[in-house]
N, C-alpha and C. Protein backbone atom coordinates (compact mmCIF):
# COMPACT_ATOMS: atom_id res chain seq x y z
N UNK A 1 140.96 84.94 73.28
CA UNK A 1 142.41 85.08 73.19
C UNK A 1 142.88 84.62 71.82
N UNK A 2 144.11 85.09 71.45
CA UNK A 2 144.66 85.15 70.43
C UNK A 2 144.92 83.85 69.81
N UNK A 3 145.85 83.51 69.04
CA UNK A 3 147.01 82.34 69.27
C UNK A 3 148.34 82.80 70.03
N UNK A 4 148.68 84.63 69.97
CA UNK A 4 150.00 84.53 70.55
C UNK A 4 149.61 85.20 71.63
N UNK A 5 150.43 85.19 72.73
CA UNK A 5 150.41 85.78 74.32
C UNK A 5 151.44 84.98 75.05
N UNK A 6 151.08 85.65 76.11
CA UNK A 6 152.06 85.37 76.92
C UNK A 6 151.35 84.23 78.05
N UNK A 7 152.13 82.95 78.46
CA UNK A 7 151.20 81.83 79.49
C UNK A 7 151.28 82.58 80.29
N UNK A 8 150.03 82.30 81.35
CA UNK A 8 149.12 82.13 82.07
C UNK A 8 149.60 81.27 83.56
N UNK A 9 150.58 81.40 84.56
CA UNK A 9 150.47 79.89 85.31
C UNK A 9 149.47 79.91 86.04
N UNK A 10 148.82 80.75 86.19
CA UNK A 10 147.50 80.58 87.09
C UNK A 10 146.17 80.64 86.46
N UNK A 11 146.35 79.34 84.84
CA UNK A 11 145.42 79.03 84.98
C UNK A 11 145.35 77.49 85.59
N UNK A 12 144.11 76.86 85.06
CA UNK A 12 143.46 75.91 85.87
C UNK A 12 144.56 74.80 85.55
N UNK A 13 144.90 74.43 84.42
CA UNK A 13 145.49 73.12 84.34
C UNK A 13 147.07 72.98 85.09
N UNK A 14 147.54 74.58 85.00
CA UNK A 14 148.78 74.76 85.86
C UNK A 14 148.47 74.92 87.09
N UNK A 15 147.62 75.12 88.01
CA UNK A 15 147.37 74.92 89.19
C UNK A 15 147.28 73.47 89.44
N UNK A 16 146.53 72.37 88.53
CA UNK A 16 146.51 71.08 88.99
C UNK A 16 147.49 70.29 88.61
N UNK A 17 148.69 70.70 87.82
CA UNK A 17 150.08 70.09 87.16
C UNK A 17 150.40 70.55 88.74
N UNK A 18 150.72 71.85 90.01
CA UNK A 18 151.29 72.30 90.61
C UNK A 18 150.65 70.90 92.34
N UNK A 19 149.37 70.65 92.07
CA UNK A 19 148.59 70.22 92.96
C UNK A 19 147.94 71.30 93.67
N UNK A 20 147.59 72.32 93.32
CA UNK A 20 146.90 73.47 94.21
C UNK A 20 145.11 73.28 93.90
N UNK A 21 144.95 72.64 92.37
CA UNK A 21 143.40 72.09 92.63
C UNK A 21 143.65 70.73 92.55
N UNK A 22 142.62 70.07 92.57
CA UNK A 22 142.20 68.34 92.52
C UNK A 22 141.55 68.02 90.83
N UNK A 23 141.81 67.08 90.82
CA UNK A 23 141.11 66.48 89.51
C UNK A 23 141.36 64.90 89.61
N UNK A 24 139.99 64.57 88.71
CA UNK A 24 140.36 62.73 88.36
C UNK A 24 140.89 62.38 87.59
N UNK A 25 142.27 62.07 88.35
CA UNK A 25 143.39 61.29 87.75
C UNK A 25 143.29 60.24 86.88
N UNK A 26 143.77 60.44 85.63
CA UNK A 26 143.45 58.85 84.66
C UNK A 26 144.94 58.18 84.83
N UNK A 27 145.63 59.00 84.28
CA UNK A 27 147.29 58.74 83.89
C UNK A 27 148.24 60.00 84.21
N UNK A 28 149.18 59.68 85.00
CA UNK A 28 150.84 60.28 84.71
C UNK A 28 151.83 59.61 84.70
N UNK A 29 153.15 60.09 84.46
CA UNK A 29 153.84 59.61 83.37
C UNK A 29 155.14 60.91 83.52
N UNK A 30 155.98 60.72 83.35
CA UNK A 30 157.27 61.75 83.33
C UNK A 30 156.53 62.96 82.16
N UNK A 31 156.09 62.72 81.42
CA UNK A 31 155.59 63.85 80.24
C UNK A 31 154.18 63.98 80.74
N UNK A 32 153.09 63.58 80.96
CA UNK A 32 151.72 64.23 80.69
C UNK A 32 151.37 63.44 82.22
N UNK A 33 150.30 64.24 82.20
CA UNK A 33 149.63 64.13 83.59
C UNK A 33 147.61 63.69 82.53
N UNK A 34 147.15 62.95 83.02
CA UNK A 34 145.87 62.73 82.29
C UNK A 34 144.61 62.65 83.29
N UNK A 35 143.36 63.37 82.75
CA UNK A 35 142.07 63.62 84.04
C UNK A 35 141.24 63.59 82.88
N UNK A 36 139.89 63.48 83.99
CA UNK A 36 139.23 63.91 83.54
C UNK A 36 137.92 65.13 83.30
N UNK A 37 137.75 65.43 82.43
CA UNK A 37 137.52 67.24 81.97
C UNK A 37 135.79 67.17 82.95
N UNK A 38 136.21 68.03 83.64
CA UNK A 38 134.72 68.47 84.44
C UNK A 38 133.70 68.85 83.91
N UNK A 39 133.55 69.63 82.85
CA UNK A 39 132.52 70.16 81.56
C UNK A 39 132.48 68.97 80.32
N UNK A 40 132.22 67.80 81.09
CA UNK A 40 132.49 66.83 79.87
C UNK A 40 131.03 66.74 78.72
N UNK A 41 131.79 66.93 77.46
CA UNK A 41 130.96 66.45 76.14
C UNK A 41 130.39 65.37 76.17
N UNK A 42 130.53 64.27 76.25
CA UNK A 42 130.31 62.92 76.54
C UNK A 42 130.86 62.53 77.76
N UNK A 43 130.09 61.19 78.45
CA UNK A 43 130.38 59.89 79.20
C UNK A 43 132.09 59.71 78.94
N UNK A 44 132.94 59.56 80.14
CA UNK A 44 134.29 59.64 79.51
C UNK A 44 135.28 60.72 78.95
N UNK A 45 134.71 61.82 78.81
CA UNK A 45 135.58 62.68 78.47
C UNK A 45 136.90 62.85 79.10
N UNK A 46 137.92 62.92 78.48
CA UNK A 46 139.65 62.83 79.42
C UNK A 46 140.32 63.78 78.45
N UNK A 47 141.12 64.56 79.54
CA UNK A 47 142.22 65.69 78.67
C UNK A 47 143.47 65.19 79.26
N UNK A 48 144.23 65.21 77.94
CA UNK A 48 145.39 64.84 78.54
C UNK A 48 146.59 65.77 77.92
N UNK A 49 147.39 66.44 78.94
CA UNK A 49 148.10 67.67 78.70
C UNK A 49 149.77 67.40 79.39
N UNK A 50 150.52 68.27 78.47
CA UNK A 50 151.97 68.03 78.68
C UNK A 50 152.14 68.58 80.37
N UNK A 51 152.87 67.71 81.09
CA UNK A 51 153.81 68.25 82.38
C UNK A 51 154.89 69.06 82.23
N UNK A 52 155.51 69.35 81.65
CA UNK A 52 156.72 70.51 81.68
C UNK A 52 156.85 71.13 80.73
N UNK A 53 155.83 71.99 80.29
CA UNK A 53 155.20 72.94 79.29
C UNK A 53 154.96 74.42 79.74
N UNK A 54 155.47 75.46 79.11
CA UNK A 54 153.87 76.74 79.23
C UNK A 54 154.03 76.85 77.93
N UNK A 55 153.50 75.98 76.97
CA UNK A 55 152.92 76.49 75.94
C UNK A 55 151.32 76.38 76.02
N UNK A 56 150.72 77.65 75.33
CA UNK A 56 149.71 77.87 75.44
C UNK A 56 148.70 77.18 74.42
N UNK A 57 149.22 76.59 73.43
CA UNK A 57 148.69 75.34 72.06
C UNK A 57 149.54 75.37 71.46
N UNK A 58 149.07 74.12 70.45
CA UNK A 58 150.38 73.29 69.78
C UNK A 58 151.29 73.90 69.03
N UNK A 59 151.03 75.22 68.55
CA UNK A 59 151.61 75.63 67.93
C UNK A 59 153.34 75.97 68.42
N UNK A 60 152.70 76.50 69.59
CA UNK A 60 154.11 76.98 70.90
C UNK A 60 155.38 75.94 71.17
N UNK A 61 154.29 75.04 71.32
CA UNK A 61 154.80 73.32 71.73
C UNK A 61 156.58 72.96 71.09
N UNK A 62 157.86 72.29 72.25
CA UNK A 62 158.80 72.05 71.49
C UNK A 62 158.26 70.58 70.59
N UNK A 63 159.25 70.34 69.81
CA UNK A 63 158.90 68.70 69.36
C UNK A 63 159.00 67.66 70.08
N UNK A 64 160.18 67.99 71.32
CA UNK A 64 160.52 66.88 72.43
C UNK A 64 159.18 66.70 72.95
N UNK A 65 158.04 67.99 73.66
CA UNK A 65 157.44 67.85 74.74
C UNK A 65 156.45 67.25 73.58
N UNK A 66 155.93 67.41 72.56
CA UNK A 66 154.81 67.15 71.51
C UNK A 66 154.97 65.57 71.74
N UNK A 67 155.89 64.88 71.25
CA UNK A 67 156.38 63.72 71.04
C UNK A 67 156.02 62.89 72.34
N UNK A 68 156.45 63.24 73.26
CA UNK A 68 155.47 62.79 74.78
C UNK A 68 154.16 62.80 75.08
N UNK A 69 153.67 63.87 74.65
CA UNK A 69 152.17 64.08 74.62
C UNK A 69 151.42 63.13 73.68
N UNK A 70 151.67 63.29 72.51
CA UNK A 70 150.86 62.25 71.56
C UNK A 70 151.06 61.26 71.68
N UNK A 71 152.14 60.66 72.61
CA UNK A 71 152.30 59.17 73.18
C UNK A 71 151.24 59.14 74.23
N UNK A 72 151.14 59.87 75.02
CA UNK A 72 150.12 60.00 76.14
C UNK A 72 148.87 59.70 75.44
N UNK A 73 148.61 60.39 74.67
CA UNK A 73 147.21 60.93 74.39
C UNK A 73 147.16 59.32 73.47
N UNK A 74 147.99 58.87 72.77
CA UNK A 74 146.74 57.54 72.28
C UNK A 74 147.21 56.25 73.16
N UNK A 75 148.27 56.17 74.69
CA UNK A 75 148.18 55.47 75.39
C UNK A 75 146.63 55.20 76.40
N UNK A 76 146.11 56.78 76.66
CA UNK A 76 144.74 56.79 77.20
C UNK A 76 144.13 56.78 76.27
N UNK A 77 143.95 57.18 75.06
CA UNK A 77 142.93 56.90 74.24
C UNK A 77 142.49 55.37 73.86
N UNK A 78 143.66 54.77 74.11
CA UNK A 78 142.94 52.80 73.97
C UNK A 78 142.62 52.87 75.38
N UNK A 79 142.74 53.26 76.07
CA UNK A 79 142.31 52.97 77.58
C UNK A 79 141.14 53.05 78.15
N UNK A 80 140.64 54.11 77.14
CA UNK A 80 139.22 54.82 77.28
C UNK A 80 138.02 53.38 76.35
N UNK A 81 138.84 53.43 75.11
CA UNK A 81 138.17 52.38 74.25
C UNK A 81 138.10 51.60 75.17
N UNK A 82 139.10 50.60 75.62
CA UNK A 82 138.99 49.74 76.52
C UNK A 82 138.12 49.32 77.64
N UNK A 83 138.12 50.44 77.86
CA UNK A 83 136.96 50.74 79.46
C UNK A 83 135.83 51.15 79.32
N UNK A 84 135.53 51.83 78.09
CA UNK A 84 134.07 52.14 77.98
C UNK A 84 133.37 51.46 76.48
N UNK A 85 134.11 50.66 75.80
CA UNK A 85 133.85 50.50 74.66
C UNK A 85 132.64 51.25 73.65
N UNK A 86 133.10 52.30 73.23
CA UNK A 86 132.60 53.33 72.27
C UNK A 86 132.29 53.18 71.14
N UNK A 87 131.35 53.52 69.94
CA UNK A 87 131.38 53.51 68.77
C UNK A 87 132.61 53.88 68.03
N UNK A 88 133.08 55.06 68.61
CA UNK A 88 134.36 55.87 68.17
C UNK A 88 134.68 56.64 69.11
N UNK A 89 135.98 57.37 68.44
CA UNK A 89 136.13 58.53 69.51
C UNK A 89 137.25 59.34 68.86
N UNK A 90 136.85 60.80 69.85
CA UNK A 90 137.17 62.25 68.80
C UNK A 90 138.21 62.38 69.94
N UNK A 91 139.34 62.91 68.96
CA UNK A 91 140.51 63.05 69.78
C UNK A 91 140.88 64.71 68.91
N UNK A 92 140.78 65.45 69.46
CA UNK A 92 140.70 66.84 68.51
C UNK A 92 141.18 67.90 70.07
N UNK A 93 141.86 68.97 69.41
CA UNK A 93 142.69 70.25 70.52
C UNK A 93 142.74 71.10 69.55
N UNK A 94 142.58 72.46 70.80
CA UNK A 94 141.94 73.69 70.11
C UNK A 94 143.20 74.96 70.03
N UNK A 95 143.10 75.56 69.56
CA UNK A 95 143.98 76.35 69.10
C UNK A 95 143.42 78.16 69.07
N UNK A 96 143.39 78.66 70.14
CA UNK A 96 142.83 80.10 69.88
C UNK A 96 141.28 80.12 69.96
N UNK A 97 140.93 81.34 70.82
CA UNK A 97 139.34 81.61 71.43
C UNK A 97 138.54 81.08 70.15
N UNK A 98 138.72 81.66 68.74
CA UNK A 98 137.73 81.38 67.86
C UNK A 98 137.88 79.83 67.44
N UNK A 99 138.46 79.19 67.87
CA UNK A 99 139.02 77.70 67.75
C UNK A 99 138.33 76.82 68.51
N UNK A 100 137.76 77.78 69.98
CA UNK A 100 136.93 77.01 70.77
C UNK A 100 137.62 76.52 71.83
N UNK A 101 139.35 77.04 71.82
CA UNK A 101 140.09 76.93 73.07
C UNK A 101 139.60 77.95 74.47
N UNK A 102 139.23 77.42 75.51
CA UNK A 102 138.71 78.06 76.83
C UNK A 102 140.16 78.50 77.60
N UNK A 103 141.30 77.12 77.48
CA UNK A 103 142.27 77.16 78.48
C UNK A 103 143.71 77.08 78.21
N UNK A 104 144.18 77.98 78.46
CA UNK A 104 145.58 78.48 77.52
C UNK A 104 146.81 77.94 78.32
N UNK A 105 146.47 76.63 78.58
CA UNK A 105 147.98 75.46 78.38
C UNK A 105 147.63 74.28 77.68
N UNK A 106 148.29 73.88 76.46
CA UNK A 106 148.19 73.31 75.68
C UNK A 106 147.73 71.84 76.39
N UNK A 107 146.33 71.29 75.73
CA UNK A 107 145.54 70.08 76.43
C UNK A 107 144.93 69.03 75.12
N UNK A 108 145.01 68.16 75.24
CA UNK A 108 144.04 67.48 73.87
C UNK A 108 143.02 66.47 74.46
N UNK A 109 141.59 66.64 74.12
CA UNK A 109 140.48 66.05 74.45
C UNK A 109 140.55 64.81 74.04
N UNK A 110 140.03 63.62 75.05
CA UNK A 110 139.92 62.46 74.13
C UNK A 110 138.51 62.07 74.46
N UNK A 111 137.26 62.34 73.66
CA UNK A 111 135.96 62.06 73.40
C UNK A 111 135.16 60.83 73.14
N UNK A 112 135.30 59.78 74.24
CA UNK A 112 134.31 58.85 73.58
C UNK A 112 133.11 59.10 72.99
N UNK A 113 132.14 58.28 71.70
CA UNK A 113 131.09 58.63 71.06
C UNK A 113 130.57 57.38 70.97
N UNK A 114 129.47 57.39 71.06
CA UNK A 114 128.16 56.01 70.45
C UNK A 114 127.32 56.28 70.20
N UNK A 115 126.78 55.37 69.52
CA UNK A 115 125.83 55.57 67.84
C UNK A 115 124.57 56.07 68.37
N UNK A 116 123.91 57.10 68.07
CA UNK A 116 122.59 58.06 68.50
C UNK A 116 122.82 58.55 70.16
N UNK A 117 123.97 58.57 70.38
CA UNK A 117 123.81 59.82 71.68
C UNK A 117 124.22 61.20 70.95
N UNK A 118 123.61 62.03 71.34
CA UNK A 118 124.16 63.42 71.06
C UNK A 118 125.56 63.79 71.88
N UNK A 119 125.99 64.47 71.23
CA UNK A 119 127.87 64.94 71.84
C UNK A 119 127.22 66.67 72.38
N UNK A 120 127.42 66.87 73.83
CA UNK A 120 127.29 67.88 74.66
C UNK A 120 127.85 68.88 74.18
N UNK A 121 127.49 70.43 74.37
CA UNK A 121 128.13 71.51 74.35
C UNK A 121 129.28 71.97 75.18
N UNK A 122 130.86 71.95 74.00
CA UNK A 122 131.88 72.31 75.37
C UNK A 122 131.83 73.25 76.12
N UNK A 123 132.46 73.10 77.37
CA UNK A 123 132.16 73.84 78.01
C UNK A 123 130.65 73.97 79.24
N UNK A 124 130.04 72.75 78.30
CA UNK A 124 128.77 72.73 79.07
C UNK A 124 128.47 72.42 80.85
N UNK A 125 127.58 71.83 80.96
CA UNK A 125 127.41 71.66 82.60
C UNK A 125 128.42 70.36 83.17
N UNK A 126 128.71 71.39 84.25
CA UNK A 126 129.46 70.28 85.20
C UNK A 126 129.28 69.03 85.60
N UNK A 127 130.11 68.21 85.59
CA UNK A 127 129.58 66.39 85.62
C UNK A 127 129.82 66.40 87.28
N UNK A 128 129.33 65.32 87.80
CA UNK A 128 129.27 64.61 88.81
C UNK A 128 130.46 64.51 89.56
N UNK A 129 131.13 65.27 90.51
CA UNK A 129 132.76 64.89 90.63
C UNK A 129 133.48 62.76 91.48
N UNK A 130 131.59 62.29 92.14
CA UNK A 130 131.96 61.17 92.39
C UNK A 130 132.32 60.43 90.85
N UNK A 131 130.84 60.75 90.02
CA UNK A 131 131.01 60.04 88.58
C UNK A 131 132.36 60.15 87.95
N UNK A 132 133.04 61.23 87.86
CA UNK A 132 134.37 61.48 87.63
C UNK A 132 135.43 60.55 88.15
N UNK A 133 135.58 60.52 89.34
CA UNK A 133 136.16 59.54 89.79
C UNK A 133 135.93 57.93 89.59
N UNK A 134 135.16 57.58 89.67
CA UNK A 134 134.47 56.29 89.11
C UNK A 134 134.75 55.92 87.58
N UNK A 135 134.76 56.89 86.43
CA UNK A 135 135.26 56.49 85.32
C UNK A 135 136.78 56.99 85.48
N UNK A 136 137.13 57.72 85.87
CA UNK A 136 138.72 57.81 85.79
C UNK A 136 139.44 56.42 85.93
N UNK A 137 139.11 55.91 87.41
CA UNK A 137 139.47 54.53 88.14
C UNK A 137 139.30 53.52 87.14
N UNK A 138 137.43 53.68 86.52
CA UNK A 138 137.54 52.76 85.08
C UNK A 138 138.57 53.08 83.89
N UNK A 139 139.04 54.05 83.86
CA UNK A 139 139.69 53.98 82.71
C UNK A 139 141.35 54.13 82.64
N UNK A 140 141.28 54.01 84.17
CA UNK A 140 143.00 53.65 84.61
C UNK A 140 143.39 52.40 84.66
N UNK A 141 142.26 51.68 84.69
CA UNK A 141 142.58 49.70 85.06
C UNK A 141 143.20 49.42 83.80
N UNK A 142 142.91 50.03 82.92
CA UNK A 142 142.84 49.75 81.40
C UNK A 142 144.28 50.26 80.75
N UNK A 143 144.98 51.28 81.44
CA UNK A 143 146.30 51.62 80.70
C UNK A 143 146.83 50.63 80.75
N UNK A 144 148.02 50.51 79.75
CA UNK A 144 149.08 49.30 79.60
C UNK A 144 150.20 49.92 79.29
């Protein structure tokens, strides 16, 4: 897909903003709803995406809903540090198929990393959905 089109509500992340699928809950919040990503890159992987959006990436995005989101996204991103203590961590969102975007409502990855693990192929194999839950819970104790 492009960068421009028309949203999608039936894809995946608007079905679980709606509650029609399940996911592990990290954080919500009047602006963003936060889980974590089932095809995870690393231990910890969490997407955290605007609640009253159809923009399809940032580009679309108003500044009100942006401004909520990037509050989200580095409120769980110390949360994650917190709970899993990481070497680092990649906080990066994709923009258009050749960009490496799969899912066309605007989402931003937050990637824990440590020193000599390899970082997974996105998109890759499905994680554990108990394990999912188990670090979500870990990495919800941790919001502030």
């Amino acid at each position: 897909m492009s960068l421009d089109g028309t949203y999608d509500a039936g894809n995946i992340f608007g079905r679980i903003l709606r509650g029609e699928m399940a996911c592990a809950k990290v954080f919500e919040d009047d602006h963003v709803l936060s889980f974590m990503d089932v095809f995870p890159q690393a231990r910890g992987h969490t997407l955290v995406i605007p609640k009253h959006s159809e923009a399809r990436n940032l580009l679309e995005e108003t500044p009100e809903n942006l401004q909520g989101l990037i509050l989200g996204v580095q409120r769980v991103t110390r949360a994650v540090r917190a709970a899993l203590n990481p070497d680092g961590i990649v906080v990066t969102q994709f923009n258009g198929a050749p960009a490496g975007q799969t899912i066309y409502h605007l989402h931003v990855h937050i990637i824990p990393r440590w020193e000599g693990v390899a970082l997974g192929r996105h998109g890759g194999g499905m994680a554990n959905p108990e394990e999912l839950d188990a670090l979500a819970a870990q990495i919800a104790a941790m919001i502030s």
